[in-house]
PDB file of N, CA and C in Angstrom:
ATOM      1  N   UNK A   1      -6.332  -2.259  32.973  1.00  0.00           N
ATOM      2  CA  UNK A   1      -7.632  -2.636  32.448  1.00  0.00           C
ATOM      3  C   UNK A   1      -7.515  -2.818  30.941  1.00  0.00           C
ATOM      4  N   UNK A   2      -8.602  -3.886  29.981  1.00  0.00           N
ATOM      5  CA  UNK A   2      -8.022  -4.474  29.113  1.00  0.00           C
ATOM      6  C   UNK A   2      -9.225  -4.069  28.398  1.00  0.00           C
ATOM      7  N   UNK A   3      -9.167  -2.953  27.551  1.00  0.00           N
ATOM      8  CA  UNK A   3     -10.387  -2.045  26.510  1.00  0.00           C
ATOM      9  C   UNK A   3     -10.770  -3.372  25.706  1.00  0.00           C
ATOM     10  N   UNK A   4     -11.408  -3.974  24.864  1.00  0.00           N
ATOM     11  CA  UNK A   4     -11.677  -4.821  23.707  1.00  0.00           C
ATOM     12  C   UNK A   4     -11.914  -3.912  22.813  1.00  0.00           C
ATOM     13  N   UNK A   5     -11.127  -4.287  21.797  1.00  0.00           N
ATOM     14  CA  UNK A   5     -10.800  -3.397  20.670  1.00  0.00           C
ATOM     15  C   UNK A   5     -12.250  -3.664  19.649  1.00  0.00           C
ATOM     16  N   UNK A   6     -13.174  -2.436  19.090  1.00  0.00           N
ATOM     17  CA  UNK A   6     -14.576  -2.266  18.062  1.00  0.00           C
ATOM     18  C   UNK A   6     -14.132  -3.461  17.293  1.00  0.00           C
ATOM     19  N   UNK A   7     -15.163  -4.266  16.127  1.00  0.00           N
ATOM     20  CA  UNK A   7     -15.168  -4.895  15.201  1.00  0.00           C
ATOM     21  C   UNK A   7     -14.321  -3.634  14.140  1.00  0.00           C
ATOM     22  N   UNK A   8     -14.621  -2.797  13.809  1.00  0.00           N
ATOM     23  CA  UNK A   8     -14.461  -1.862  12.902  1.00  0.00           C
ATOM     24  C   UNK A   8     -12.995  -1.122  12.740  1.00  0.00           C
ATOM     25  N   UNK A   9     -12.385  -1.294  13.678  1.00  0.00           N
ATOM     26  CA  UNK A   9     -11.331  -0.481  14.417  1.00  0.00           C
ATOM     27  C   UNK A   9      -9.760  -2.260  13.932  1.00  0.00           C
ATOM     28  N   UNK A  10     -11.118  -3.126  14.091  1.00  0.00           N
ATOM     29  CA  UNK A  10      -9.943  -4.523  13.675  1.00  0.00           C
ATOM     30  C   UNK A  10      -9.800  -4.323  12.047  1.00  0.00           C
ATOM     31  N   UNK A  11     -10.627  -4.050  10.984  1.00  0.00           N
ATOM     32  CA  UNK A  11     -11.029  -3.887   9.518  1.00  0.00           C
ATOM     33  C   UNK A  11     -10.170  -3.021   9.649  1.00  0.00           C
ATOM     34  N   UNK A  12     -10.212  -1.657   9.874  1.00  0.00           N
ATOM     35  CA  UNK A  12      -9.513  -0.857   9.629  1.00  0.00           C
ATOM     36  C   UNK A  12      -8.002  -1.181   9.685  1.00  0.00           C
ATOM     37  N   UNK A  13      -7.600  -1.807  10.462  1.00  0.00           N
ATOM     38  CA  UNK A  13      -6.021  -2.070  10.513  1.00  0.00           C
ATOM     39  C   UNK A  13      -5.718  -3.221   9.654  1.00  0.00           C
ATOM     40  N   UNK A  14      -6.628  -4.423   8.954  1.00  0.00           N
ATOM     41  CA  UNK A  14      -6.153  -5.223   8.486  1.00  0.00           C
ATOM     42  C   UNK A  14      -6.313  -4.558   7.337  1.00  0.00           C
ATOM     43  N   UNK A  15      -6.929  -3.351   6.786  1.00  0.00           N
ATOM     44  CA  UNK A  15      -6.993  -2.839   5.511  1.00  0.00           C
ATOM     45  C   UNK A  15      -5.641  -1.897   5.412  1.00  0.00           C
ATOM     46  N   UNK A  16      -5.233  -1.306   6.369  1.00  0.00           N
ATOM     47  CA  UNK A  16      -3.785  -0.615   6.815  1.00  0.00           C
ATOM     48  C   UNK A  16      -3.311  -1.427   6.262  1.00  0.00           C
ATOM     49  N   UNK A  17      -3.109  -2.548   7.152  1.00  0.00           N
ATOM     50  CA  UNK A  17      -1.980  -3.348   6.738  1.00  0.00           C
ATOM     51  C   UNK A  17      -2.029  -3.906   5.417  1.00  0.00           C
ATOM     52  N   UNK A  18      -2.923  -4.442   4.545  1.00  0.00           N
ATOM     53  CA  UNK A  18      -2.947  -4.715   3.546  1.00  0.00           C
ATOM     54  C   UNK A  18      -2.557  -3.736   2.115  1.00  0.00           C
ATOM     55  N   UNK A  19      -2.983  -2.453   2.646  1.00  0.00           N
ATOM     56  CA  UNK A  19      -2.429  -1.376   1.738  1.00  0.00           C
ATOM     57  C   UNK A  19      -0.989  -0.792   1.912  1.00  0.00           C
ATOM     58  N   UNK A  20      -0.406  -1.175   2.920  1.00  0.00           N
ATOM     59  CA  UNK A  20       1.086  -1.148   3.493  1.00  0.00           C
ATOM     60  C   UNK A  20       1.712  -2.530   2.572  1.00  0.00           C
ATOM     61  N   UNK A  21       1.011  -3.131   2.778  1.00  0.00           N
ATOM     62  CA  UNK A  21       1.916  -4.599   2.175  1.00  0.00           C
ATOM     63  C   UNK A  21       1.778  -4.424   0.775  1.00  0.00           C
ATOM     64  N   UNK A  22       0.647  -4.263  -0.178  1.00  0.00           N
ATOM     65  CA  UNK A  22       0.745  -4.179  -1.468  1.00  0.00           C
ATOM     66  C   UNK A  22       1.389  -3.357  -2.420  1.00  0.00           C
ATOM     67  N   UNK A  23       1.248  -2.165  -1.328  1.00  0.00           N
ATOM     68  CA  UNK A  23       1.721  -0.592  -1.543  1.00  0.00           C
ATOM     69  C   UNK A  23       3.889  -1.243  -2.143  1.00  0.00           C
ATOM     70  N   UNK A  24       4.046  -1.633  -0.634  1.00  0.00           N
ATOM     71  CA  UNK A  24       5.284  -1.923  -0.809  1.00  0.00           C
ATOM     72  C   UNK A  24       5.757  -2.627  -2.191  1.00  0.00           C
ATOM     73  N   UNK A  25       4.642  -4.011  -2.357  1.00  0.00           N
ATOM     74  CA  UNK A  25       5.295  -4.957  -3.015  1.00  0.00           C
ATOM     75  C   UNK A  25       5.082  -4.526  -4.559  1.00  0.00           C
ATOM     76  N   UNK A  26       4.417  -3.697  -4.955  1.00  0.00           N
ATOM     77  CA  UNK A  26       3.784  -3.000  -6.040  1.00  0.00           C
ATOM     78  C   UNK A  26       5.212  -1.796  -6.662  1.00  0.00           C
ATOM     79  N   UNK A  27       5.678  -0.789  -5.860  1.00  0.00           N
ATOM     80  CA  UNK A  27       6.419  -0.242  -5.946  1.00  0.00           C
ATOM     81  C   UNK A  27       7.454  -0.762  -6.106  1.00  0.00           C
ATOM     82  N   UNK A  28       8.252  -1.538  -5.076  1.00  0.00           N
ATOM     83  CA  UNK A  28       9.627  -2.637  -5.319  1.00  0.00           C
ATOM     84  C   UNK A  28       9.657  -3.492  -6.546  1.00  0.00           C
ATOM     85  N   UNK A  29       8.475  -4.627  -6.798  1.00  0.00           N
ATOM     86  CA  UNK A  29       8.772  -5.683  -7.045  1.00  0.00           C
ATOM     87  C   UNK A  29       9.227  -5.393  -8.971  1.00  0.00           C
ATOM     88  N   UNK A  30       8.145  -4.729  -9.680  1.00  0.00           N
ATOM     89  CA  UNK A  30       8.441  -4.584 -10.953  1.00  0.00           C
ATOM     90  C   UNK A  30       9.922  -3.716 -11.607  1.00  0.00           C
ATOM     91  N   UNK A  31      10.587  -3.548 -10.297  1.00  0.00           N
ATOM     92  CA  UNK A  31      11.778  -3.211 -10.413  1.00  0.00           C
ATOM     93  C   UNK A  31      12.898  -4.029 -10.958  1.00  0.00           C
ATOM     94  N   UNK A  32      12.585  -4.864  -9.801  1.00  0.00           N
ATOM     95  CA  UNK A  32      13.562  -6.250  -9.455  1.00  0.00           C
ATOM     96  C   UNK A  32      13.652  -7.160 -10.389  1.00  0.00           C
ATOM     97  N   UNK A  33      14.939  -8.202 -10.311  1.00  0.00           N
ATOM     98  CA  UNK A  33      15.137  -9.130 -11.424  1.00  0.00           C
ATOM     99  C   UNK A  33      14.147 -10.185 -11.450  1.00  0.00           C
ATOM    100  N   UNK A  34      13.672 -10.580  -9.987  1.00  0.00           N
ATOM    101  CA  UNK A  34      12.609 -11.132 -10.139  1.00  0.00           C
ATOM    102  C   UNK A  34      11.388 -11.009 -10.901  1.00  0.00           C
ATOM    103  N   UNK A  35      10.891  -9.910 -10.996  1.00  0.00           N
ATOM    104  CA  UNK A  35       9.891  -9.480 -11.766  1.00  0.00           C
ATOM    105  C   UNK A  35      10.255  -9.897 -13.442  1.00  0.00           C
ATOM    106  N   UNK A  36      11.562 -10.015 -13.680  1.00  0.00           N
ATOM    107  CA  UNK A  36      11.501 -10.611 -15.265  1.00  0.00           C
ATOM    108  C   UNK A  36      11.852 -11.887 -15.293  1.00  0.00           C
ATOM    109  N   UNK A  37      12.340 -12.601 -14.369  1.00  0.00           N
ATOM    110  CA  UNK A  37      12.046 -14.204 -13.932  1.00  0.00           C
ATOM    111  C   UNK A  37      10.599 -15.112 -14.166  1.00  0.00           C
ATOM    112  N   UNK A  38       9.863 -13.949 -13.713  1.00  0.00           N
ATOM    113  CA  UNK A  38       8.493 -14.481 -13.519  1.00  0.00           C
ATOM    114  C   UNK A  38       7.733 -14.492 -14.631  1.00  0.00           C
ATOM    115  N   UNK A  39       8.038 -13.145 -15.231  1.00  0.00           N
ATOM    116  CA  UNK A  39       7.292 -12.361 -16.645  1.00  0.00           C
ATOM    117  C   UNK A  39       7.827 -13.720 -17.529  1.00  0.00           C
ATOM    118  N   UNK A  40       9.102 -14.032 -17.786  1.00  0.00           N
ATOM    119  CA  UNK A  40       9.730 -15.200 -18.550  1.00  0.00           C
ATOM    120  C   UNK A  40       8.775 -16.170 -18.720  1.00  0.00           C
ATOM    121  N   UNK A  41       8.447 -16.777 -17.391  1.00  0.00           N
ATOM    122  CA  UNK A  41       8.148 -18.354 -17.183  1.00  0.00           C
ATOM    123  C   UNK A  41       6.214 -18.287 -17.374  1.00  0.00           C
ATOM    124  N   UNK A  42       5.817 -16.884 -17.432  1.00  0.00           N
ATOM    125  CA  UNK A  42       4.203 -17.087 -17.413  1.00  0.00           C
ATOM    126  C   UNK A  42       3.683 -16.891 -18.935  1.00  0.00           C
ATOM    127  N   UNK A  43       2.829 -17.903 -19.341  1.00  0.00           N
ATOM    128  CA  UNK A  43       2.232 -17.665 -21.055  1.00  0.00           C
ATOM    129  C   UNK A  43       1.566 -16.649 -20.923  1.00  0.00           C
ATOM    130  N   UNK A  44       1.998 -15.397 -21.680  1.00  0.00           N
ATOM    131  CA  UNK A  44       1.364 -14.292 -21.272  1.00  0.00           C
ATOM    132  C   UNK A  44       1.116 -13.674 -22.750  1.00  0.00           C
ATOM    133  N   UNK A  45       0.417 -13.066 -23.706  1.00  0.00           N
ATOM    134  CA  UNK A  45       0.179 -12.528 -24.311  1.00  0.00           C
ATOM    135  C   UNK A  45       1.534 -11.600 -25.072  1.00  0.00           C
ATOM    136  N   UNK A  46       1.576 -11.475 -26.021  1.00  0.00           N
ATOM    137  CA  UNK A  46       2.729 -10.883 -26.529  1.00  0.00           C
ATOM    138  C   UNK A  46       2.194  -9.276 -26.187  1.00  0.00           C
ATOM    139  N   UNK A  47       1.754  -8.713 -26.535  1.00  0.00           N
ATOM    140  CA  UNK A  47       1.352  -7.019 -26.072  1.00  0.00           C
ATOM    141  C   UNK A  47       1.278  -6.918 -24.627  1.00  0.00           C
ATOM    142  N   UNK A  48       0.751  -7.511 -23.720  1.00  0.00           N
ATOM    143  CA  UNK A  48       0.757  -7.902 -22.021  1.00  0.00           C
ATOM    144  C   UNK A  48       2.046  -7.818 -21.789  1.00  0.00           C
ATOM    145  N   UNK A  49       2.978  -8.963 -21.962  1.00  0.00           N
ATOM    146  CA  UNK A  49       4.612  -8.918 -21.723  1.00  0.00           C
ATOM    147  C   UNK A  49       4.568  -7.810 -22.170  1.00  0.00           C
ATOM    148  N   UNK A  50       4.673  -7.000 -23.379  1.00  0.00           N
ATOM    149  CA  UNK A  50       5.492  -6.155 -23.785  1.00  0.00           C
ATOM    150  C   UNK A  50       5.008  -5.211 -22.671  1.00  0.00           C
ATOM    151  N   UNK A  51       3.920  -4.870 -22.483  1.00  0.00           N
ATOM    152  CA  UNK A  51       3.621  -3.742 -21.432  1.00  0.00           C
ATOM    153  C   UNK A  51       3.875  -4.011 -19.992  1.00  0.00           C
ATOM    154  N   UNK A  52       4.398  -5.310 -19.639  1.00  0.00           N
ATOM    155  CA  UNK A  52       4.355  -5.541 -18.434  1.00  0.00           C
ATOM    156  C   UNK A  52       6.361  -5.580 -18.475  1.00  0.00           C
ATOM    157  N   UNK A  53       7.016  -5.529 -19.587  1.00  0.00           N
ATOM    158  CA  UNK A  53       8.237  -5.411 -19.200  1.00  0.00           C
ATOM    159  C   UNK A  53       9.257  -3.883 -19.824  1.00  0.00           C
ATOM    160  N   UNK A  54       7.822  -3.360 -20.440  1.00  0.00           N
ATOM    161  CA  UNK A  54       8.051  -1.556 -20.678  1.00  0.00           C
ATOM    162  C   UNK A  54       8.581  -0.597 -19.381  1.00  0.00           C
ATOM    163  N   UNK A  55       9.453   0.057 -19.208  1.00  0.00           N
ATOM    164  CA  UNK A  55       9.380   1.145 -18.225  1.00  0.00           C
ATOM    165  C   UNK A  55       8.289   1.654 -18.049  1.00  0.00           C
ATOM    166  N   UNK A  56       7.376   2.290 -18.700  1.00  0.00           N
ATOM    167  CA  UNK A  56       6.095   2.915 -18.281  1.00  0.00           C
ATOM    168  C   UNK A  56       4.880   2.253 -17.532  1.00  0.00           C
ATOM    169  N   UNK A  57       5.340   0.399 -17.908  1.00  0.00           N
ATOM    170  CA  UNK A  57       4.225  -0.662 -17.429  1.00  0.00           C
ATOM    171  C   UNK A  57       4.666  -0.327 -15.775  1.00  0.00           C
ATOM    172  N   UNK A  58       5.952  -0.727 -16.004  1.00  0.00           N
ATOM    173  CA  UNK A  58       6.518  -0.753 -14.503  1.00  0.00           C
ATOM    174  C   UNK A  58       6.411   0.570 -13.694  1.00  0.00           C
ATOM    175  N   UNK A  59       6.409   1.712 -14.078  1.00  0.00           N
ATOM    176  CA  UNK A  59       5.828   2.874 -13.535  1.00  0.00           C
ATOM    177  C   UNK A  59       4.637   2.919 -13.233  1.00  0.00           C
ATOM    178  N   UNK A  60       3.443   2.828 -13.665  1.00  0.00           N
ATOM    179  CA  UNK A  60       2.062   2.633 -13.972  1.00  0.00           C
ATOM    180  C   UNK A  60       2.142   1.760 -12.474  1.00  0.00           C
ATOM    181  N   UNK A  61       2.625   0.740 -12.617  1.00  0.00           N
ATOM    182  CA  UNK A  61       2.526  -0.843 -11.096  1.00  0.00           C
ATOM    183  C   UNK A  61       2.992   0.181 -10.157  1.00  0.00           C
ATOM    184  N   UNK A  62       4.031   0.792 -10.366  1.00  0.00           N
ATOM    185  CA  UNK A  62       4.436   1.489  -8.782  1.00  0.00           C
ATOM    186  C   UNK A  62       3.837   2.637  -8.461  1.00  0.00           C
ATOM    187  N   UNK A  63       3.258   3.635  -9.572  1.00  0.00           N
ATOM    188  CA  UNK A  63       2.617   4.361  -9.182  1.00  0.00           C
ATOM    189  C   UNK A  63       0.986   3.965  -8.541  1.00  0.00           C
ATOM    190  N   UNK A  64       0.674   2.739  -8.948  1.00  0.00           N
ATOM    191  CA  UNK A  64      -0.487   2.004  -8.400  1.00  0.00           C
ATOM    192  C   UNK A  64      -0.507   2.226  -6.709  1.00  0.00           C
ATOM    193  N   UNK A  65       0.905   1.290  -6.751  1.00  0.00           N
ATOM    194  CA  UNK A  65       1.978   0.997  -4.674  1.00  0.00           C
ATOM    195  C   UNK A  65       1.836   2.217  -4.301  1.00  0.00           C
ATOM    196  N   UNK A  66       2.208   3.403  -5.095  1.00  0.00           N
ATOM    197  CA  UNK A  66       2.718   4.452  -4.095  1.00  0.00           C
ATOM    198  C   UNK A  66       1.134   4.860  -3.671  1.00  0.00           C
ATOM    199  N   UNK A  67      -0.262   4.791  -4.729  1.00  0.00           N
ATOM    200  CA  UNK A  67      -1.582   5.388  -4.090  1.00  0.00           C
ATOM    201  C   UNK A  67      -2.015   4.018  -2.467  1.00  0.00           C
ATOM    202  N   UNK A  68      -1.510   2.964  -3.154  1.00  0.00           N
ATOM    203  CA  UNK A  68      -2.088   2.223  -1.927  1.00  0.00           C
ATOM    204  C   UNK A  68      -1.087   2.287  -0.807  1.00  0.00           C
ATOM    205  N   UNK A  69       0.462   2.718  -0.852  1.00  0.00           N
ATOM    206  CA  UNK A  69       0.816   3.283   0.464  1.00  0.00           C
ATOM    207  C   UNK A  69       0.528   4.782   1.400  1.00  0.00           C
ATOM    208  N   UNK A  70      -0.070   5.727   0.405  1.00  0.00           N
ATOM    209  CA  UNK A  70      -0.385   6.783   0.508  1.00  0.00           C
ATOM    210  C   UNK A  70      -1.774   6.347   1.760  1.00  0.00           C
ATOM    211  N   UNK A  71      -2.666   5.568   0.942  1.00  0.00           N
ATOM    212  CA  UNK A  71      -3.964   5.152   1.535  1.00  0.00           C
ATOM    213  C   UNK A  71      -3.849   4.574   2.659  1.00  0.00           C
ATOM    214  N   UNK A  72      -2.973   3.871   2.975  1.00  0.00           N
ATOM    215  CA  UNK A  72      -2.686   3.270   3.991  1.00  0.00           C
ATOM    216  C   UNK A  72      -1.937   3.984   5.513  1.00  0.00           C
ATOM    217  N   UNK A  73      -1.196   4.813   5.182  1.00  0.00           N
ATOM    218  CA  UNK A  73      -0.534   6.024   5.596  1.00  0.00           C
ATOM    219  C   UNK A  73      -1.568   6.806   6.299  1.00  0.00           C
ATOM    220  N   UNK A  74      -2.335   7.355   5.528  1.00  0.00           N
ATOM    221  CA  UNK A  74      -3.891   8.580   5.465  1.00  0.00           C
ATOM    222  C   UNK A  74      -4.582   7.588   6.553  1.00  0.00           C
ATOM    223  N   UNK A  75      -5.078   6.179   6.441  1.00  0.00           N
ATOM    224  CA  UNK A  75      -6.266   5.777   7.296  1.00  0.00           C
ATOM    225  C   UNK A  75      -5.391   5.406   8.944  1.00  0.00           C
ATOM    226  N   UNK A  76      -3.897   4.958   8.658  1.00  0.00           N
ATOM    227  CA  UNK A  76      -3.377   4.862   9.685  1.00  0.00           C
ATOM    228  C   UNK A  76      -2.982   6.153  10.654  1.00  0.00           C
ATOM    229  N   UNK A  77      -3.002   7.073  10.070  1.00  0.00           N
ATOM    230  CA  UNK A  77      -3.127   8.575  10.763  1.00  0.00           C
ATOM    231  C   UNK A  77      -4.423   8.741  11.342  1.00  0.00           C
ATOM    232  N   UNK A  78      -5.707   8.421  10.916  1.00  0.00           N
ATOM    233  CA  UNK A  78      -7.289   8.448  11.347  1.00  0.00           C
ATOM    234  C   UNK A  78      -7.153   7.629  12.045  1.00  0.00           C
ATOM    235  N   UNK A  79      -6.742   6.958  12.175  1.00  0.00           N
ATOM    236  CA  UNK A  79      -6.684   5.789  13.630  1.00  0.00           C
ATOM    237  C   UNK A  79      -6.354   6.391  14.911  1.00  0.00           C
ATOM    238  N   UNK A  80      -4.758   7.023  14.667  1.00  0.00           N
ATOM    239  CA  UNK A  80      -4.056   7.583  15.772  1.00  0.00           C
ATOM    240  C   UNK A  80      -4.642   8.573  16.648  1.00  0.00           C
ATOM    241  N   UNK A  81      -4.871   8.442  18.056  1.00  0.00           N
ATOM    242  CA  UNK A  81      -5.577   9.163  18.740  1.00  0.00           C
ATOM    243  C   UNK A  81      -4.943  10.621  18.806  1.00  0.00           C
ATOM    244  N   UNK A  82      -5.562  11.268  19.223  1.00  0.00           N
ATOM    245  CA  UNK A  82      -5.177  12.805  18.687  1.00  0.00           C
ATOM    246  C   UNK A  82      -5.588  13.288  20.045  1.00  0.00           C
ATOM    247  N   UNK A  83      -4.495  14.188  21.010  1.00  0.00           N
ATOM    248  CA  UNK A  83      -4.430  15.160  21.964  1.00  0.00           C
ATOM    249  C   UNK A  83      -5.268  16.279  22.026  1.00  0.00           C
ATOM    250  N   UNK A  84      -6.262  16.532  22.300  1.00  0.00           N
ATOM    251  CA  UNK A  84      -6.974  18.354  22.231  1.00  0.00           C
ATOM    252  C   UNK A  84      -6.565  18.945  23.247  1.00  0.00           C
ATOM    253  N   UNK A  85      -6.118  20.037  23.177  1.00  0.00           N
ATOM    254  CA  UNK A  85      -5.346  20.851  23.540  1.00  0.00           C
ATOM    255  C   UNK A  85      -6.641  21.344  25.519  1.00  0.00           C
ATOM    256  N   UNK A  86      -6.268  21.703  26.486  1.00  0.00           N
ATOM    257  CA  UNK A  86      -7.186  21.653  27.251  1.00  0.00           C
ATOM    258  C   UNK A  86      -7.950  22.964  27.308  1.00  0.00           C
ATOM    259  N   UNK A  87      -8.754  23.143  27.814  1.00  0.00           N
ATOM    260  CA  UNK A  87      -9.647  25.040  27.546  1.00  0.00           C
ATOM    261  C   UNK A  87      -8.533  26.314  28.035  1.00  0.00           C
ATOM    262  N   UNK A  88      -7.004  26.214  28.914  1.00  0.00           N
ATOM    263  CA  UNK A  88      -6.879  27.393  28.749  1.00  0.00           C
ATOM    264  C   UNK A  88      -5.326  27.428  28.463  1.00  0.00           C
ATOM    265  N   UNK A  89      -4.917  26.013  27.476  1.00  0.00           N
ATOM    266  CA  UNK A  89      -3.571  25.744  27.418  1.00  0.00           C
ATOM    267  C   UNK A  89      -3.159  26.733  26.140  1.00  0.00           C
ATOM    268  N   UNK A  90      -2.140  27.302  26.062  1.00  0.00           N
ATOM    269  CA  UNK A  90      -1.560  28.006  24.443  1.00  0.00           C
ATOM    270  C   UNK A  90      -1.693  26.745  23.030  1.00  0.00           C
ATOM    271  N   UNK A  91      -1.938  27.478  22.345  1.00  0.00           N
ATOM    272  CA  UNK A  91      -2.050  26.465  21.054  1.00  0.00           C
ATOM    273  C   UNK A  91      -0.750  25.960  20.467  1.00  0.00           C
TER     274      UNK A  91
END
């Protein structure tokens, strides 16, 4: 038998997933050589670059990733259906 999944229950997972995906690309990307490829080629403000190619800028971006993988983590656990134990099973 084929449940149809709540309107609410669909939000919730595309917000999972979206905080899984940013989370990731947030943490990785200001690492990578790419990230100063890009910083190069965009007219960006001289104080902006400088903070966007500082170690602390790039910490600041991943510590951003790591709250939106955290968040994503946390609501994808509230999703997962959860076992209750039955009235006379050991805990």
């Amino acid at each position: 038998m084929c449940h149809p999944m709540r309107p609410g229950t669909l939000l919730r997972l595309l917000f999972v997933a979206y905080c899984l995906e940013a989370g990731l690309f947030l943490v990785m990307v200001p690492w990578s050589p790419m990230w100063d490829r890009t910083l190069l080629r965009l007219p960006l403000l001289p104080a902006l670059r400088f903070a966007l190619f500082h170690p602390l800028g790039r910490a600041c971006l991943s510590g951003f990733g790591l709250v939106h993988l955290i968040w994503g983590i946390d609501d994808l656990d509230a999703l997962w259906p959860r076992r209750r134990p039955s009235a006379g099973a050991p805990v």
